[in-house]
Structure formats: C-alpha cells, structure tokens
Protein backbone atom coordinates (compact mmCIF):
# COMPACT_ATOMS: atom_id res chain seq x y z
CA UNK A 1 -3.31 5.40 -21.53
CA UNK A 2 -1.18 6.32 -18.66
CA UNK A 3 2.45 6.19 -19.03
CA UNK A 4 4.84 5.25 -16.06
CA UNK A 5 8.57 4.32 -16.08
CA UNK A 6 9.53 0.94 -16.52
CA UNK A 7 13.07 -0.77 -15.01
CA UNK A 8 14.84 -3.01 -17.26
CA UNK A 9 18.66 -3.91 -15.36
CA UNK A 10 19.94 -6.22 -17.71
CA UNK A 11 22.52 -4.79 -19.95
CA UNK A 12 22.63 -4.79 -24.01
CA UNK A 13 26.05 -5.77 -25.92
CA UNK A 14 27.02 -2.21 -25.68
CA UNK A 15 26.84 -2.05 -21.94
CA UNK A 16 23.45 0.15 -21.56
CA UNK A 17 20.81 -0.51 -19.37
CA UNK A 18 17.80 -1.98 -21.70
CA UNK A 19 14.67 0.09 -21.88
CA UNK A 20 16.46 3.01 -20.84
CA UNK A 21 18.15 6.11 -21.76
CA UNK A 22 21.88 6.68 -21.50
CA UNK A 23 23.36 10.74 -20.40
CA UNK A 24 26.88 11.68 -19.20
CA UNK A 25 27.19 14.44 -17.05
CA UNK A 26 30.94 15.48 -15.33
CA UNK A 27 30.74 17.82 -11.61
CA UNK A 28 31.75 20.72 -12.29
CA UNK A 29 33.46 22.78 -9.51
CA UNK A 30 29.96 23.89 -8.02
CA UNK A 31 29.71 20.05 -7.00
CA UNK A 32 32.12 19.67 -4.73
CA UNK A 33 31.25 17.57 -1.50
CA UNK A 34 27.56 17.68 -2.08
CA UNK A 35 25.25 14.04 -1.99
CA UNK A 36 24.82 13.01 -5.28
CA UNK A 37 20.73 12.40 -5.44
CA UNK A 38 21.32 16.20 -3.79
CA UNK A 39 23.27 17.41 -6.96
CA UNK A 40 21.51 15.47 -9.41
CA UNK A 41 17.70 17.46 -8.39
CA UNK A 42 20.00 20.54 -8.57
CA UNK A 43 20.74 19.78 -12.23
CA UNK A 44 17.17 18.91 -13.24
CA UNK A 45 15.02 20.63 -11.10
CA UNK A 46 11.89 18.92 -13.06
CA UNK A 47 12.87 15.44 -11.20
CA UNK A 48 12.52 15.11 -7.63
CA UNK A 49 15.04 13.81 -5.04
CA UNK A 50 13.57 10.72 -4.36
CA UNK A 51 13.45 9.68 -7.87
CA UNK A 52 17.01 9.93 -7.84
CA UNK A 53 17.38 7.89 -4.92
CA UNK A 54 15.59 5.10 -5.92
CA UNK A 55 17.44 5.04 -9.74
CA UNK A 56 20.73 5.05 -7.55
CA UNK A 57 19.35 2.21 -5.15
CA UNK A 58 17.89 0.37 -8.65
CA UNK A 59 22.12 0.51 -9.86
CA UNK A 60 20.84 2.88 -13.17
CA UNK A 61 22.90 5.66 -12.01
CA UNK A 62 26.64 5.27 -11.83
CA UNK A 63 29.47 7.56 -10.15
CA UNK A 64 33.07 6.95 -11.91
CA UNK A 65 31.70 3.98 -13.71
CA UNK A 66 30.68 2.33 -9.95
CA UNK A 67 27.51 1.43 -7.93
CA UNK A 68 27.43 3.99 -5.26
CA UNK A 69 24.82 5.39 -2.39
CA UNK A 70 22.81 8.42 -2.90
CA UNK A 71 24.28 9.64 -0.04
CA UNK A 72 28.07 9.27 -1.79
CA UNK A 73 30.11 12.58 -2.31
CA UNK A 74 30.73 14.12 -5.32
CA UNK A 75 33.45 15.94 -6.84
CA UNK A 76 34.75 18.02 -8.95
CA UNK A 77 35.44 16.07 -12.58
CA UNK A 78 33.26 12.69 -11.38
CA UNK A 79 31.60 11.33 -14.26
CA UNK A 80 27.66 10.35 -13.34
CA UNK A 81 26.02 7.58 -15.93
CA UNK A 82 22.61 8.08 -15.78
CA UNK A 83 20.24 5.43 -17.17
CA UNK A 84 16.58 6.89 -17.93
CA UNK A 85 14.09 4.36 -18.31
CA UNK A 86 11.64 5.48 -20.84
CA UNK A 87 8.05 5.52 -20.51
CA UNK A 88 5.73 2.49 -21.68
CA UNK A 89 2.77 2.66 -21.95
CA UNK A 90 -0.12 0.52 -19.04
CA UNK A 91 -2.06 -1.99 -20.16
CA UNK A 92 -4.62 -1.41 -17.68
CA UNK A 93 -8.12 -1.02 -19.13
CA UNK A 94 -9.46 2.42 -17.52
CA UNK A 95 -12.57 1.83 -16.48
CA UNK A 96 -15.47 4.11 -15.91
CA UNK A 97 -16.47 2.50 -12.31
CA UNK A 98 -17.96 4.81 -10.03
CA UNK A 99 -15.96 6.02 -6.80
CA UNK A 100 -16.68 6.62 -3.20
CA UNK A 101 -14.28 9.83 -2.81
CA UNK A 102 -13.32 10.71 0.46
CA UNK A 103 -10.63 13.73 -0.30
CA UNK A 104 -9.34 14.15 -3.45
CA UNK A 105 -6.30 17.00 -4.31
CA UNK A 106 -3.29 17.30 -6.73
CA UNK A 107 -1.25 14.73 -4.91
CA UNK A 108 -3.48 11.84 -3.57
CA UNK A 109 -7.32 10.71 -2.75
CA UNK A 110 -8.78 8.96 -0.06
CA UNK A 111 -11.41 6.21 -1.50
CA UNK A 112 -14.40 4.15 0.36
CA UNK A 113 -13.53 0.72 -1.01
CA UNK A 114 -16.82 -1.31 -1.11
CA UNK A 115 -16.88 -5.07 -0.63
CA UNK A 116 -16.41 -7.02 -3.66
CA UNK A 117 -13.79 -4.80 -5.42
CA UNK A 118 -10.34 -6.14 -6.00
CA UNK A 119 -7.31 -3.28 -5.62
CA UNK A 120 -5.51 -3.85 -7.68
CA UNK A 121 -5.50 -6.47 -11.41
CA UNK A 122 -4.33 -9.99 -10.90
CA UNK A 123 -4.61 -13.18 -12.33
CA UNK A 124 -8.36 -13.97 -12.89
CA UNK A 125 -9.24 -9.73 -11.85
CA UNK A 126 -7.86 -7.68 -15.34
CA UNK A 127 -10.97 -5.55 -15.00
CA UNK A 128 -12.91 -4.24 -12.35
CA UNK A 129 -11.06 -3.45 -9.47
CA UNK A 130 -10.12 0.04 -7.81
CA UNK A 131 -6.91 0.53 -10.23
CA UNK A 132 -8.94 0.51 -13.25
CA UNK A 133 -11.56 2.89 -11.71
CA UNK A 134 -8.60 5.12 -10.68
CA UNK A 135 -7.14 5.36 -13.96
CA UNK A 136 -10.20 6.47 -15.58
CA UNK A 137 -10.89 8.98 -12.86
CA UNK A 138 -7.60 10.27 -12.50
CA UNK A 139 -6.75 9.94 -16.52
CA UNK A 140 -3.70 8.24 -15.67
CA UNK A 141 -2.54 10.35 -13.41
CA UNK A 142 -0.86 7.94 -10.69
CA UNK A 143 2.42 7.13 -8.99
CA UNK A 144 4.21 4.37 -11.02
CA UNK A 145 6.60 3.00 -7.98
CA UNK A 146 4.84 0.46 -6.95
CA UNK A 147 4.68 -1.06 -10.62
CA UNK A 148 2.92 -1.30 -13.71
CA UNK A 149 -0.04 -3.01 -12.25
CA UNK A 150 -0.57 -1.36 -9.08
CA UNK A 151 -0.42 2.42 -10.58
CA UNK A 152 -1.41 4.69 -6.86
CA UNK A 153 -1.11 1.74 -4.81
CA UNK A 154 0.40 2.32 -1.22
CA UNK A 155 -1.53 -0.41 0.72
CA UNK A 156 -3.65 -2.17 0.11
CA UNK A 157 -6.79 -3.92 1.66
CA UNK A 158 -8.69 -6.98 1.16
CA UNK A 159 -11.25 -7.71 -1.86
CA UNK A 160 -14.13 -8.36 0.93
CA UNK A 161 -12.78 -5.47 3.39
CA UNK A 162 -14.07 -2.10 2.80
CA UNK A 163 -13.42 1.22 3.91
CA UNK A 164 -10.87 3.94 3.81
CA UNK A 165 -7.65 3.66 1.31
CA UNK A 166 -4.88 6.18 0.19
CA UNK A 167 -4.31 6.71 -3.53
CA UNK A 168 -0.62 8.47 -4.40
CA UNK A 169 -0.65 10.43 -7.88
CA UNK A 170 2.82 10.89 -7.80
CA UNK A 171 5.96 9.95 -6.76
CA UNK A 172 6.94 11.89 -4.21
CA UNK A 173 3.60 11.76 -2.68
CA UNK A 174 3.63 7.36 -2.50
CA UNK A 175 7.67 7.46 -1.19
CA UNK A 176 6.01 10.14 1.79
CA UNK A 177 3.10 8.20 2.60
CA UNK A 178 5.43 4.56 2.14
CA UNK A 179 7.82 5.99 4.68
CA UNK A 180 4.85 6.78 7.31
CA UNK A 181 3.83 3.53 6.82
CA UNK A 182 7.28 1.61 7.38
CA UNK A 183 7.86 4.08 10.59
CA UNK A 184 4.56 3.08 11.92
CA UNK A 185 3.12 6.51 12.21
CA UNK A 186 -0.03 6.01 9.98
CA UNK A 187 -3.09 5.75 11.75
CA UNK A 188 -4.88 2.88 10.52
CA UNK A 189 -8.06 1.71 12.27
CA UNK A 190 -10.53 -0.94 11.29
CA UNK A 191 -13.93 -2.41 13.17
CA UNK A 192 -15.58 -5.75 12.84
CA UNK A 193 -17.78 -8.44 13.93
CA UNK A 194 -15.95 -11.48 15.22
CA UNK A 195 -17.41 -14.62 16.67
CA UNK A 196 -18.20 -15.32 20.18
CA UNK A 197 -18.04 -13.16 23.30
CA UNK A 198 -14.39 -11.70 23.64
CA UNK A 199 -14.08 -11.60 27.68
CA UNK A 200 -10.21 -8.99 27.29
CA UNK A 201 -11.51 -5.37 26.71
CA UNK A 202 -8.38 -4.90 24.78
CA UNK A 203 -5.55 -6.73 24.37
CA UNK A 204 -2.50 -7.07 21.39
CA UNK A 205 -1.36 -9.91 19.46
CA UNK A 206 2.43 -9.74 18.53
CA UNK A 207 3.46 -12.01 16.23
CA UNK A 208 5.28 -13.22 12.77
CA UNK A 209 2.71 -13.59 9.69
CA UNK A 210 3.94 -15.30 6.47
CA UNK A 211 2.92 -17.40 3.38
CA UNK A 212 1.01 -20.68 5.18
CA UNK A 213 3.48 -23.84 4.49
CA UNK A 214 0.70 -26.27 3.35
CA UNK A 215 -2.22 -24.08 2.12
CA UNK A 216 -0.88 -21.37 -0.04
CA UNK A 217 -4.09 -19.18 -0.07
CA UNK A 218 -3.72 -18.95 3.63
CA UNK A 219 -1.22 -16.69 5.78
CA UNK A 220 0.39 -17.78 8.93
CA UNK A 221 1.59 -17.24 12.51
CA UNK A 222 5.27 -17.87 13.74
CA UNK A 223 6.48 -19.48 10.16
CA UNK A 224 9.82 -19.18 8.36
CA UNK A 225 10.71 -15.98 6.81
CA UNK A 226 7.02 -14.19 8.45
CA UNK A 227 7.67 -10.53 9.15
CA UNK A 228 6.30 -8.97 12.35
CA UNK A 229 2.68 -7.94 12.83
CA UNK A 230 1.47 -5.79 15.75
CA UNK A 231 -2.52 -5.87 16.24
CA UNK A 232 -3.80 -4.00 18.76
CA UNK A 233 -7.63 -5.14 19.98
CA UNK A 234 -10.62 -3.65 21.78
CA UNK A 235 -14.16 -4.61 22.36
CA UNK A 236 -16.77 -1.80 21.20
CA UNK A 237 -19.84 -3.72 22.23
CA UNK A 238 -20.93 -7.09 23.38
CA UNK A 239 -23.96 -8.77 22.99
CA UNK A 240 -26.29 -10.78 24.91
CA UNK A 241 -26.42 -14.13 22.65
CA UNK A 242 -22.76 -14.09 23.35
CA UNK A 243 -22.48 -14.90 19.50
CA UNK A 244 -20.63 -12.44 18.32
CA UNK A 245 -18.72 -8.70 19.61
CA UNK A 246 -18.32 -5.80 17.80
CA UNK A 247 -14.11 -4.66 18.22
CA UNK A 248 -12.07 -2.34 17.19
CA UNK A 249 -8.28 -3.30 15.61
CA UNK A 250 -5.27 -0.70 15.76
CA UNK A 251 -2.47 -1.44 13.09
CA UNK A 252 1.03 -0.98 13.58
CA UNK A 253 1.81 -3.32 10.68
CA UNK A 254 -0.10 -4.18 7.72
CA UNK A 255 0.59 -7.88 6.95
CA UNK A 256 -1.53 -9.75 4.25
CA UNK A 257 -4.40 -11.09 6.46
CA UNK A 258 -3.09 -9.79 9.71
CA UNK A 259 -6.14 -9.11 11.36
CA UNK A 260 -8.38 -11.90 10.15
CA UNK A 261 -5.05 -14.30 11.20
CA UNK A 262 -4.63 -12.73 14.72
CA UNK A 263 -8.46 -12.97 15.60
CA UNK A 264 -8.86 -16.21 14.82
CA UNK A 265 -5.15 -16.92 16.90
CA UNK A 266 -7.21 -16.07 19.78
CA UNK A 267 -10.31 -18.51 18.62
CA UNK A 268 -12.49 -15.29 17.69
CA UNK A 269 -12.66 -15.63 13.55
CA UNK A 270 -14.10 -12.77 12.00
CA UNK A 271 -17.38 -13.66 11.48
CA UNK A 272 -18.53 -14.51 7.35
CA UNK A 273 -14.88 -15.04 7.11
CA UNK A 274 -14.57 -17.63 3.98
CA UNK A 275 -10.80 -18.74 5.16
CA UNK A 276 -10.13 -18.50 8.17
CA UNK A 277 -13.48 -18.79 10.08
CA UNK A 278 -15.76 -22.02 10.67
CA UNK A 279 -17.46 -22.43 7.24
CA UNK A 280 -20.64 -21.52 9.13
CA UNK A 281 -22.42 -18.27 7.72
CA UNK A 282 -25.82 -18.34 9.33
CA UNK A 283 -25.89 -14.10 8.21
CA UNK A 284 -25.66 -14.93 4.85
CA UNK A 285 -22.18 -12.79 4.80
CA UNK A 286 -20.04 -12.50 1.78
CA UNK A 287 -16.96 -12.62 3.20
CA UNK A 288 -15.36 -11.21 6.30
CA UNK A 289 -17.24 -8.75 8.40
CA UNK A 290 -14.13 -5.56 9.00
CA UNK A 291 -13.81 -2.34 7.82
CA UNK A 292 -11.31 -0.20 7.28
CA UNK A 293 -13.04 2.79 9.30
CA UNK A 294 -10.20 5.51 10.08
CA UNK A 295 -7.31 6.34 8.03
CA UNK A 296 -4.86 9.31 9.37
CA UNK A 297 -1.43 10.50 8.11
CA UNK A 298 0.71 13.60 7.31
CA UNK A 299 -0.03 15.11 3.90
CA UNK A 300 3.13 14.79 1.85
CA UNK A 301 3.14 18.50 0.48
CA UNK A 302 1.75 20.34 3.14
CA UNK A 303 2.59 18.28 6.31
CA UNK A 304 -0.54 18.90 8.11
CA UNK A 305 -2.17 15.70 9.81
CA UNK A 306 -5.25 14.51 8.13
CA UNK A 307 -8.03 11.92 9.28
CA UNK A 308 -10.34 10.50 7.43
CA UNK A 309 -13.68 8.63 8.07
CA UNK A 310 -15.59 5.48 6.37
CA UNK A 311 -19.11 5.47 6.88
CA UNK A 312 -19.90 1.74 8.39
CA UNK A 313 -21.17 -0.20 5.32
CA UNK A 314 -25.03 -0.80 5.14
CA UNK A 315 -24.39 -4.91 6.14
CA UNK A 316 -23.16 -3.52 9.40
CA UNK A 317 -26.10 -2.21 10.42
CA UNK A 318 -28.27 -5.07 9.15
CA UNK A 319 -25.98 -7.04 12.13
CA UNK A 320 -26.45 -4.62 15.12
CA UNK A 321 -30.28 -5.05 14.44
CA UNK A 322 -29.86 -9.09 14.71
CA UNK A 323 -27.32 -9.00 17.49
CA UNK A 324 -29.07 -6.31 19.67
C-alpha cells in the first residue's frame, strides 16, 4: 500500500498538531535574513522547498510560536515548530487494470484515458478507475497533494472523455505542473463532434461556470460564486447533412464541464452528450463525443517543453464514415 502524508490541524490537550510529529529547531547564526521554507530545505536537504511551503501555508510550521509566510525572515535564535504529519497508509485497492502509456519517467506519465474509466474513486466508483490502475502500476509511487483519494491527480477529465492526462509521482513534480496550469501555460487541446452545422470558423466563449442552482449534477454559466472559463473554438470539418461538425476546443481554464457547458451555450451540444445535449442519440453514443487529443507542458525536472498525442478513439472514426 502506498503511503502519503496526511493533515490533521486540530490540536490535542498538549497543544500538538494531531497526526503529526512535533521538532524544535533554533537559527543559528548561518540563518540570518534568509526565507524560512529557504532555510528549512537547507536543514533537510531530503525535503523539498515546496513541501515546506505548503506545511507553512497549512499553519504546521510555526516561527516564534506564530503563523508566518514562507517568505518571512529568519534570524538568528528564532525558534521554528515544525509539525510532521506522519504517513498513513491509502485505502485505495491497487488494481491490475491495463494502461494506455503515453510517456512514462521518474517524475510523471502521460496516460490515454479510455471512455468509461472514472479518475479518480468516489462515491459509487471505489474500484476501477485510473487511480487504482496507477497505484498498481506505479506501486504507490504518486504525489499525495492532492489527497488521499486522488494520489497523481493534477486534472482531471471526464468519465466519458478520453484522451491525454498527466500523472505527478511526486511532489515537486504535481506543485510544477499545478502552477502551469493556474498560469495558463499548459497546452490543453481537445476535438469533438457537436450537433448541427457551426457557421463561426472559430470563435471563444468567456464566461463564469459553477455548481447549477437547481440541478446539482449539472454545471452552469454566469451563477454565484462560478470561476472564469476561457474556451477557445474552431471548426475542423463540416458536413453535408449539416448534422453535426467536427471542432477543435483550446483551454485556458479547466472548469468541471467547461466545454460540454460552453457548446451547448451556443446551441451546439456535444453530440451523445447524456446531460447537457437533447436526449436524442441516434449513434448509439455512450456519452459525449470529445477527446482530450493534445496535452503540452514544461517538464518539471528538466524544463524542456513536451507534447503529447492521443490517438482519436476507434468511435471517432465509426462517425466520420456516417457523417462523410
């Protein structure tokens, strides 16, 4: 079983953090005026900056007995409080499940999602979805940030979307690849069927997406506390029934739903989708029609860019040959 750390804040009778591990260390005079996540990696060169940074952001680590910024100054004679948390084990069933595997090194691995596969366990999904596959294949070898049931989990993509997904194995690799995808600069492309004939060649919908007021399995345009989703459009082909058009969808945001809510903003549901679209599935779909076909970002150890291709699932084809 994989082990990850787990973050307990609320404090036992004798003032420690529960489910963690208590250490006192005091600056000596080679810490002077240095960041404290910066001294802290310093001292234990095993631990990497950014876990620092996020036990300092969490309130587990404690200059002079205070809350403080990992950018905060230390000093000669400050007293740190560090609170571990110790390891627990996952209760996530490994699973042998096999694995389209697009790249693979020592710090991440591009996967094919097929259609069908949940990412990550939830109510009513404890087995079979791409986190129990990954545990087995990796042996447990995952980033634990995003927590204990989405080991490796950056972003994600829906259960009836396939196509091309990052998987962290560590820390510092998810916080690099996060931080690409909060500054927009991961390349994220996807291609689908929607219905009708879409007359713009391209176009983007800019918008607000949150949780749908009235039908909780839904998302939503334009509703209280949405956060902003950018969807950039472009036809790939038309054809001549007019009953459907093969596009093209640039992400600069990667809201629940976004693309399957934006499409059918603009009356063009992706087609088979199950809720969003008409409830008509004369191509015997099962479920939306997209694909997550390009997936680009900067390696987090090396820092080259890397781009990486899905292969159009076999259903696609089976729809160019009725369309065409």
């Amino acid at each position: 079983m994989a082990k990850k750390d787990k973050i307990n804040t609320k404090l036992t009778d004798e003032g420690i953090f529960e489910g963690t591990d208590h250490s006192t260390l005091e600056v000596g005079s080679e810490g002077g005026l240095g960041r404290l996540d910066a001294y802290l990696t310093a001292q234990f060169p095993d631990r990497t900056r950014n876990f620092f940074k996020k036990l300092i952001d969490d309130g587990l680590i404690l200059l002079n007995e205070k809350k403080v910024k990992a950018g905060e100054k230390v000093s000669p004679g400050d007293k740190i409080d560090l609170y571990i948390p110790r390891p627990v084990e996952s209760q996530i069933l490994p699973q042998d499940i096999p694995l389209d595997i697009l790249y693979e090194d020592d710090d991440l691995l591009v996967v094919n999602k097929p259609k069908g596969m949940v990412v990550h366990p939830a109510p009513g999904h404890a087995e079979g979805t791409l986190v129990n596959a990954l545990m087995h294949h990796c042996m447990g070898s995952l980033s634990g940030i995003n927590g204990e049931m989405r080991p490796g989990i950056v972003h994600r993509i829906d259960r009836d979307t396939t196509g091309a997904l990052v998987v962290a194995k560590n820390d510092e690799a998810h916080l690099k690849l996060s931080e690409q995808i909060k500054a927009h600069s991961m390349n994220r492309i996807y291609v689908g069927f929607v219905a009708g004939n879409v007359k713009e060649d391209e176009g983007t919908v800019e918008s607000t997406i949150g949780r749908h007021p009235l039908d909780r399995k839904k998302m939503a345009m334009n509703v209280k506390n949405g956060k902003d989703a950018v969807t950039h459009y472009r036809v790939l082909e038309r054809f001549r029934s007019g009953a459907a058009t093969y596009m093209e969808f640039r992400l600069e945001t990667g809201r629940t739903h976004q693309i399957r809510v934006h499409m059918t903003s603009l009356h063009h549901p992706l087609l088979g989708d199950p809720v969003y679209g008409s409830g008509k599935n004369p191509y015997h779909l099962e479920g939306q029609a997209l694909h997550a076909r390009s997936l680009g970002f900067i390696h987090p150890r090396t820092g080259e860019y890397m781009e990486f291709e899905a292969p159009l699932p076999d259903y696609f084809n089976k729809l160019f040959n009725v369309f065409r």
